[in-house]
N, C-alpha and C. Protein backbone atom coordinates (compact mmCIF):
# COMPACT_ATOMS: atom_id res chain seq x y z
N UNK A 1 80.86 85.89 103.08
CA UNK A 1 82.00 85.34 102.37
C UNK A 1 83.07 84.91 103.37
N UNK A 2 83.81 83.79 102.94
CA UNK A 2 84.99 83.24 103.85
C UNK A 2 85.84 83.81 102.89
N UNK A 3 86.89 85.62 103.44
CA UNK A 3 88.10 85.78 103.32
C UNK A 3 89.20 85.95 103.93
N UNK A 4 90.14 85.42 103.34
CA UNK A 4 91.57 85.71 103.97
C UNK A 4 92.49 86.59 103.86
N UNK A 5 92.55 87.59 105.55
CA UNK A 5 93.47 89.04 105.28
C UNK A 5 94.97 88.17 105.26
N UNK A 6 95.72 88.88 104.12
CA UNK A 6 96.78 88.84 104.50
C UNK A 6 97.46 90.26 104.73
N UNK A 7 98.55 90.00 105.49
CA UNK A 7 99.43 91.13 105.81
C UNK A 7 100.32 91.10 106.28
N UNK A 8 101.26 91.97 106.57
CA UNK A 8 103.49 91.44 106.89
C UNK A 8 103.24 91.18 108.59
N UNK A 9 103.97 90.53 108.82
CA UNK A 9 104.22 89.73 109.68
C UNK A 9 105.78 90.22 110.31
N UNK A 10 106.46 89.22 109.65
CA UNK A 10 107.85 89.37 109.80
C UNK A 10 108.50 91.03 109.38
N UNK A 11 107.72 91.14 108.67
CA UNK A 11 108.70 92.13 107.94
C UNK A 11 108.20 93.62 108.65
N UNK A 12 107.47 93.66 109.16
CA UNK A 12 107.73 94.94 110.22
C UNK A 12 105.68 94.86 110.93
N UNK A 13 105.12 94.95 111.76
CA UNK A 13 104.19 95.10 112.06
C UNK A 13 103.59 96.78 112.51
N UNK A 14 104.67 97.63 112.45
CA UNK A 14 103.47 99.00 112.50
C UNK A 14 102.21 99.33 111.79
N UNK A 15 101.88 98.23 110.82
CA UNK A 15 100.18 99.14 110.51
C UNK A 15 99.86 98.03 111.31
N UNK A 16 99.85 97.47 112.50
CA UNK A 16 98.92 96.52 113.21
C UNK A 16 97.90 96.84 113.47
N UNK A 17 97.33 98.44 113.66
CA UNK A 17 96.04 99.05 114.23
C UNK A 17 95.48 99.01 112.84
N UNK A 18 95.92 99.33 111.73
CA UNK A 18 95.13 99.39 110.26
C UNK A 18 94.16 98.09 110.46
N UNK A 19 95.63 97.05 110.15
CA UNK A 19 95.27 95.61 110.30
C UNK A 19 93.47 95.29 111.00
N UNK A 20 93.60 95.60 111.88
CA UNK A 20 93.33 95.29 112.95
C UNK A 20 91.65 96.17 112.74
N UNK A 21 91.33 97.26 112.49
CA UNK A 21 90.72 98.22 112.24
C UNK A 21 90.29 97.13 110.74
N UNK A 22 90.87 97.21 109.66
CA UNK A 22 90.10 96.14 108.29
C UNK A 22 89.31 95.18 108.53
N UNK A 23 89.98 94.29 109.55
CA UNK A 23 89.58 92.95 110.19
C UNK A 23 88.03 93.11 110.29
N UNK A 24 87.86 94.33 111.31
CA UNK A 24 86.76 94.33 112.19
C UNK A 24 86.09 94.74 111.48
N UNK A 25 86.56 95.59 110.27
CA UNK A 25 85.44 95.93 109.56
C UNK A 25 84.77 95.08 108.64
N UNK A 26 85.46 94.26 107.99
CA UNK A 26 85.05 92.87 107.54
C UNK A 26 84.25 91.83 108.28
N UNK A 27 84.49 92.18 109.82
CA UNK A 27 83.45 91.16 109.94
C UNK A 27 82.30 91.99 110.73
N UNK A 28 82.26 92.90 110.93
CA UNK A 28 81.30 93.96 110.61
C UNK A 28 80.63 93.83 109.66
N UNK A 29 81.12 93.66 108.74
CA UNK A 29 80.46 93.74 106.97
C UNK A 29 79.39 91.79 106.95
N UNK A 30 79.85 91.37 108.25
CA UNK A 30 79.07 89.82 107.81
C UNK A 30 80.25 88.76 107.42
N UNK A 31 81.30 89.18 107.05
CA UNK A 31 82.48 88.19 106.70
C UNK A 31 83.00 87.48 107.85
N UNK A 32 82.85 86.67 107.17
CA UNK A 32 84.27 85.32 108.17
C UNK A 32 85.51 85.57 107.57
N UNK A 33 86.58 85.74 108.44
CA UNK A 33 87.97 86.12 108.16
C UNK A 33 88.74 85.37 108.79
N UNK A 34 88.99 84.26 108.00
CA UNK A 34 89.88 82.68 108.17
C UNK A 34 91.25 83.16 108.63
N UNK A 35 91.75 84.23 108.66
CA UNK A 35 93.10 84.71 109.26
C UNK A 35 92.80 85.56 110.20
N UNK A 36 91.81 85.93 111.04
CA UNK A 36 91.48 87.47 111.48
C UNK A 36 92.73 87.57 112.95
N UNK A 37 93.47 85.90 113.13
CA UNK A 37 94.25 86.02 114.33
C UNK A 37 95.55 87.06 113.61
N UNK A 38 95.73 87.19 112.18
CA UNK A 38 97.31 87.88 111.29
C UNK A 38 96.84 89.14 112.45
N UNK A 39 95.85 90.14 112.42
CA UNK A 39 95.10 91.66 113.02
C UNK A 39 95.58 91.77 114.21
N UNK A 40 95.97 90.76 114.88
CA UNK A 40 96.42 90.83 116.91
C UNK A 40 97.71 91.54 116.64
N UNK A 41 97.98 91.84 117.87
CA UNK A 41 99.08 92.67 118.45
C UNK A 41 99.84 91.00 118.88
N UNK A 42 99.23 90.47 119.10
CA UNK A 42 99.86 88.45 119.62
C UNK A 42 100.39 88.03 118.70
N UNK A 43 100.01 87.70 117.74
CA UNK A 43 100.23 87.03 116.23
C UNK A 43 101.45 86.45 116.30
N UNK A 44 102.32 87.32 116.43
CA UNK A 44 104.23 86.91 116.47
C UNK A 44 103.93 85.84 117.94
N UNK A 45 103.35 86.15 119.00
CA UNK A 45 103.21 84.80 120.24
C UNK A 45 102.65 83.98 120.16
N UNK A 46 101.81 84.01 119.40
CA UNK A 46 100.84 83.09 118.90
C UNK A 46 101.38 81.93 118.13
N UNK A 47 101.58 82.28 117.02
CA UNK A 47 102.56 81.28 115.92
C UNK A 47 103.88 80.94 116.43
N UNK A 48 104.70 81.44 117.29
CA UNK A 48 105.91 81.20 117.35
C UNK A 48 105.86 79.76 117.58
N UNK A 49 105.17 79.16 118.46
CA UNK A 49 105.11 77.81 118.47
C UNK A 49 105.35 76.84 117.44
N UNK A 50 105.08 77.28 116.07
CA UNK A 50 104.57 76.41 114.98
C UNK A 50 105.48 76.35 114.02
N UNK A 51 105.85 75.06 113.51
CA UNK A 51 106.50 74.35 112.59
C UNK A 51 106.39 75.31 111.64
N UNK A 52 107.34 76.02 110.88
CA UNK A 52 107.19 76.79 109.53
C UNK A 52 105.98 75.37 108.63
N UNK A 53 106.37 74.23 108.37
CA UNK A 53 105.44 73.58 107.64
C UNK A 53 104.45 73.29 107.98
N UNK A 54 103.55 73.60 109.41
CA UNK A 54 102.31 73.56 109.73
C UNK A 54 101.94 74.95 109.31
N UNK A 55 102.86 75.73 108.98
CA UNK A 55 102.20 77.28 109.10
C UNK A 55 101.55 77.23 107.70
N UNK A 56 102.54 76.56 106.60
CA UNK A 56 102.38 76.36 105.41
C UNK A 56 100.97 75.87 105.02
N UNK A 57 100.89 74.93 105.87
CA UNK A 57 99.39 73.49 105.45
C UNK A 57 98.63 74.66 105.98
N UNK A 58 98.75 75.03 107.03
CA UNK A 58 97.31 75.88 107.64
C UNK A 58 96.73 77.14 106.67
N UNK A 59 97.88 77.49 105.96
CA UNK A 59 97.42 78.93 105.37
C UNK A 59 97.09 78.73 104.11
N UNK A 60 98.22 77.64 103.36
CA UNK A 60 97.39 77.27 102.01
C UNK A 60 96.48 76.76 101.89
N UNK A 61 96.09 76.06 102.84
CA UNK A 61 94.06 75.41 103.03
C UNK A 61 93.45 76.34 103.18
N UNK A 62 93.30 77.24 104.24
CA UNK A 62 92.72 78.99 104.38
C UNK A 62 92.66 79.42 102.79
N UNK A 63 93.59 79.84 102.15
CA UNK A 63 93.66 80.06 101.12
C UNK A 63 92.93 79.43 99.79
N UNK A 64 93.26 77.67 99.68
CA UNK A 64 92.00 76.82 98.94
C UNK A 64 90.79 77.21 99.37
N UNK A 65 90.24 77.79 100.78
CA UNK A 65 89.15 77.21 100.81
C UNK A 65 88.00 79.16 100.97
N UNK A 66 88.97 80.01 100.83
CA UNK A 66 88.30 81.08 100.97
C UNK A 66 87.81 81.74 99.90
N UNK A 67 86.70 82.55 99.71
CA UNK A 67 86.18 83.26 98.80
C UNK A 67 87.43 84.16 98.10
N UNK A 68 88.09 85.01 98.69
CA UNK A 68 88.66 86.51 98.27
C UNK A 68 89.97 86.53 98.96
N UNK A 69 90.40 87.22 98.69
CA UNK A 69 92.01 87.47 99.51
C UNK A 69 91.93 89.15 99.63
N UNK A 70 92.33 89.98 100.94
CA UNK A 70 92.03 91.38 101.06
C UNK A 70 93.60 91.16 101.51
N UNK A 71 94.62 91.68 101.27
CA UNK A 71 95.90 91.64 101.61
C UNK A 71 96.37 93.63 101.58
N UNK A 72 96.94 93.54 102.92
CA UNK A 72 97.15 95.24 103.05
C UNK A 72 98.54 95.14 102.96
N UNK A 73 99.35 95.66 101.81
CA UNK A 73 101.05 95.46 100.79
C UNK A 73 101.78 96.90 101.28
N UNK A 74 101.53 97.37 102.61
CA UNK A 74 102.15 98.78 102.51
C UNK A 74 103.70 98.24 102.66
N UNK A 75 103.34 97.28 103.77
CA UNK A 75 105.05 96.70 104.48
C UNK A 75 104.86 95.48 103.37
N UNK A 76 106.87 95.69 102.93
CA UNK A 76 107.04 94.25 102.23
C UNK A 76 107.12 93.14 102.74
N UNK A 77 106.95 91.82 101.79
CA UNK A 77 106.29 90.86 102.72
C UNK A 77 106.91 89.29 101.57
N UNK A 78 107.49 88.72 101.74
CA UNK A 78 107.68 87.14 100.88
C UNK A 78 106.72 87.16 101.10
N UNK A 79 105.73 86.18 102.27
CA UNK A 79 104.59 85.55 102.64
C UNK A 79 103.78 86.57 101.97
N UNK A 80 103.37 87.42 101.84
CA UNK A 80 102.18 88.00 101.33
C UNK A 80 102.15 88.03 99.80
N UNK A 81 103.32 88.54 99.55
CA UNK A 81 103.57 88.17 97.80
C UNK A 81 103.22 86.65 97.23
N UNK A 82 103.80 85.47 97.91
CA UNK A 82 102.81 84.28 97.76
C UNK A 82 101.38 83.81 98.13
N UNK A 83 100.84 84.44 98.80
CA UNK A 83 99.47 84.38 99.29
C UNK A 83 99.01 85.01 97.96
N UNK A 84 99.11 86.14 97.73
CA UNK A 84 98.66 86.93 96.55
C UNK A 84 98.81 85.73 95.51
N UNK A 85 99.62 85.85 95.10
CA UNK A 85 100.04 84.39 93.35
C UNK A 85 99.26 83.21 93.86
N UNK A 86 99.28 82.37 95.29
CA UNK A 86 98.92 81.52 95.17
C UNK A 86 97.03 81.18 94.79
N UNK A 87 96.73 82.45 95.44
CA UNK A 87 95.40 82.75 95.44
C UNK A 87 94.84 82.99 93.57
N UNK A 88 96.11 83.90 93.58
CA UNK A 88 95.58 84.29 91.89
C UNK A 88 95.94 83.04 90.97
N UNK A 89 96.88 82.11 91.23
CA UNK A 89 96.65 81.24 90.44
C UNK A 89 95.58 79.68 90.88
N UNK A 90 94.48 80.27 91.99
CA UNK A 90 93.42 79.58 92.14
C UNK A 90 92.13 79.88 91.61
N UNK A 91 92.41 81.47 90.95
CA UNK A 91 90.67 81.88 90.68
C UNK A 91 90.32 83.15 91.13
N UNK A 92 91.37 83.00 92.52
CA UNK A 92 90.27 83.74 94.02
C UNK A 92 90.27 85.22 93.22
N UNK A 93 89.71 85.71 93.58
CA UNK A 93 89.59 87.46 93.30
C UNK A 93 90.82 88.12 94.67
N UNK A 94 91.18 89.11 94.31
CA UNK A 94 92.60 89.77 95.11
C UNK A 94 92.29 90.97 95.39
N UNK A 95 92.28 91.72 96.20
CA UNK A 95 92.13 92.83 96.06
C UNK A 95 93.65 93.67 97.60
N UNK A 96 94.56 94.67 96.56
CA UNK A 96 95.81 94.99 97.03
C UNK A 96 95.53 96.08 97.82
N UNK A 97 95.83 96.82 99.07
CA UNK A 97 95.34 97.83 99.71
C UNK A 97 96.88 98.40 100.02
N UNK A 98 97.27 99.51 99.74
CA UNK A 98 98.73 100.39 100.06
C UNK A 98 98.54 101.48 100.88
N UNK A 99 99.29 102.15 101.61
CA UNK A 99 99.22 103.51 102.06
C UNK A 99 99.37 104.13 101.21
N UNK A 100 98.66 105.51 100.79
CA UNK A 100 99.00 106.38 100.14
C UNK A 100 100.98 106.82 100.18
N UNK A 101 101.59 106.92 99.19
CA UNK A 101 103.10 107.48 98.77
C UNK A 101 104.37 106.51 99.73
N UNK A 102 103.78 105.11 99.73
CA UNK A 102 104.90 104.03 99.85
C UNK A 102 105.16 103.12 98.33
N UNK A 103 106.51 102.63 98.63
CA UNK A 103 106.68 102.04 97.50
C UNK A 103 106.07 100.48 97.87
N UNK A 104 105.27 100.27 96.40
CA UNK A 104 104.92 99.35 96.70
C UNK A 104 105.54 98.33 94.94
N UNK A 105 106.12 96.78 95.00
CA UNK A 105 106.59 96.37 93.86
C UNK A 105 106.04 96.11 92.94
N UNK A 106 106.44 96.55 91.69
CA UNK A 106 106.20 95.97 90.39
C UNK A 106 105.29 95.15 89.76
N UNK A 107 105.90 94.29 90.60
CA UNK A 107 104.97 92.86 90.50
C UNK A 107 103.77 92.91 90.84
N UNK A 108 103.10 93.61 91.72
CA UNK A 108 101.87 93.68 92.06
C UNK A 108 101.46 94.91 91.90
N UNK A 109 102.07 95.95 91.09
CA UNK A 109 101.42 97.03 90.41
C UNK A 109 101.09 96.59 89.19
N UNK A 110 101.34 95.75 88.57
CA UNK A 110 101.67 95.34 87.31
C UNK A 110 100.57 94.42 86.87
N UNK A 111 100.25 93.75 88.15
CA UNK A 111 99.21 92.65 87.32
C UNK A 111 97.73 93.52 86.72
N UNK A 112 97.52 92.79 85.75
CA UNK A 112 96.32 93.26 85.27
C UNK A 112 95.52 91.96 84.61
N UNK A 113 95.70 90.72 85.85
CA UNK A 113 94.79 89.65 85.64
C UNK A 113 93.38 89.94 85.94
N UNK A 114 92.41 89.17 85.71
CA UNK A 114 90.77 89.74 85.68
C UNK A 114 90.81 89.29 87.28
N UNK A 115 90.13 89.67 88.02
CA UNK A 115 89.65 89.44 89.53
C UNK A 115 91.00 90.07 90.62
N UNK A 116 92.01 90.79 89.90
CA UNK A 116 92.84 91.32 90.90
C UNK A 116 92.34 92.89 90.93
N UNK A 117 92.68 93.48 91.82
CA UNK A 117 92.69 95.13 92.03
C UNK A 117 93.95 95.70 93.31
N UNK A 118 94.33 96.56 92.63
CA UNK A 118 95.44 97.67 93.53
C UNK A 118 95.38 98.55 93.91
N UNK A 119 94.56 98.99 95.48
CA UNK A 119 94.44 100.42 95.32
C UNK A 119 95.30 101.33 96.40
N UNK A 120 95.58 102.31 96.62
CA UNK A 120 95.94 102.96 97.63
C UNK A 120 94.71 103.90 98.30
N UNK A 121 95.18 104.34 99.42
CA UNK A 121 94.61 105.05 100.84
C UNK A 121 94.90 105.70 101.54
N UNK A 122 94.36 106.77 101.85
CA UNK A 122 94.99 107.68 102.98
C UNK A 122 94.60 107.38 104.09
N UNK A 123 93.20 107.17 104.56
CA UNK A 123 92.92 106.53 105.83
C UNK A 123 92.19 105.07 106.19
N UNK A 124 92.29 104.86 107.34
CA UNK A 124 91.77 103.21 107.12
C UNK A 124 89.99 103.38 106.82
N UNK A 125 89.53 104.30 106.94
CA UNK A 125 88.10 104.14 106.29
C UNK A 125 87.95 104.23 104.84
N UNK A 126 89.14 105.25 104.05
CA UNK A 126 89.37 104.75 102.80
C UNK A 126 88.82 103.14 102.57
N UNK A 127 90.31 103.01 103.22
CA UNK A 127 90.94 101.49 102.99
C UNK A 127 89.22 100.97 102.67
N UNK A 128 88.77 100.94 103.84
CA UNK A 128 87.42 100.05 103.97
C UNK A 128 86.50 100.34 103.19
N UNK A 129 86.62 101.62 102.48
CA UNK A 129 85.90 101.45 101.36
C UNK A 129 86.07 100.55 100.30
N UNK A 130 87.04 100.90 100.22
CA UNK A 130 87.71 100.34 98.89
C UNK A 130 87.52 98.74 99.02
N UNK A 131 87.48 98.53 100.34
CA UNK A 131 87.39 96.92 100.35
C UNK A 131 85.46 96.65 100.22
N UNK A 132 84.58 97.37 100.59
CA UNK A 132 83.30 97.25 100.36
C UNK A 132 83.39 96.89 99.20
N UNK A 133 83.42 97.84 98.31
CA UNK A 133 83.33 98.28 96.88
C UNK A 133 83.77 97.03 96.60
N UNK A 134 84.70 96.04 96.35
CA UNK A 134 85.61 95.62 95.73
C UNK A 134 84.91 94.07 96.44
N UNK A 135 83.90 93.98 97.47
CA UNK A 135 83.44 92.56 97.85
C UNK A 135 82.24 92.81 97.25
N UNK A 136 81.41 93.94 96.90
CA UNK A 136 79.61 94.05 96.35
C UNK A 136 80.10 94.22 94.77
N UNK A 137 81.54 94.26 94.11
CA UNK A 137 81.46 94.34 92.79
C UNK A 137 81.32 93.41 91.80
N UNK A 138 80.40 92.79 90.70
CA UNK A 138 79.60 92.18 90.29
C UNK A 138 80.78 91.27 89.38
């Protein structure tokens, strides 16, 4: 499957090793992960170069053109909250990954559209379960 991790950026990068740890396990799992550069410790050096509106074209095509969206919501995030909607109002299947006892918003506790899921985790092999489960579910 071609999916796209999303995850905070701006808004604080300490789960970068989670990040980073999902990534690999996804493509471990056989996946292509059209974002797998979001997982670097670089990411912020990487992009700084780039036009906020190239960032735009690049990620909403990623987004048109990927199977699934695996987005890890522990840190809040604008950009990830639209990745999520934009995806869900394409079809894509969603699946929300939290740390266990952070707050996570409303808005994305709340949905109960068909192809989304919200789960929390205590460790990142959790996590990676939960993301198996949630790419082999029928």
């Amino acid at each position: 499957m071609d999916l796209y991790f999303s995850c905070s950026l701006t808004g604080g990068r300490q789960d970068q090793p989670v990040y980073a740890a999902l990534v690999a396990r996804l493509q471990a799992l056989g996946h292509r992960v059209l974002t797998e550069h979001l997982a670097s410790e670089a990411v912020m050096a990487a992009d700084s170069g780039m036009a906020p509106e190239a960032v735009f074209e690049r990620d909403t095509a990623w987004l048109r053109a990927c199977d699934a969206l695996i987005a890890e919501v522990s840190t809040p995030s604008h950009g990830v909250g639209f990745e999520v909607a934009y995806a869900l109002e394409r079809g894509k299947p969603v699946l929300c990954l939290a740390r266990e006892g952070v707050r996570v918003s409303k808005m994305l506790t709340g949905i109960r559209q068909p192809g989304f899921a919200f789960h929390t985790y205590a460790t990142p092999d959790e996590a990676t379960a939960r993301m198996s489960a949630f790419l082999t579910a029928p």
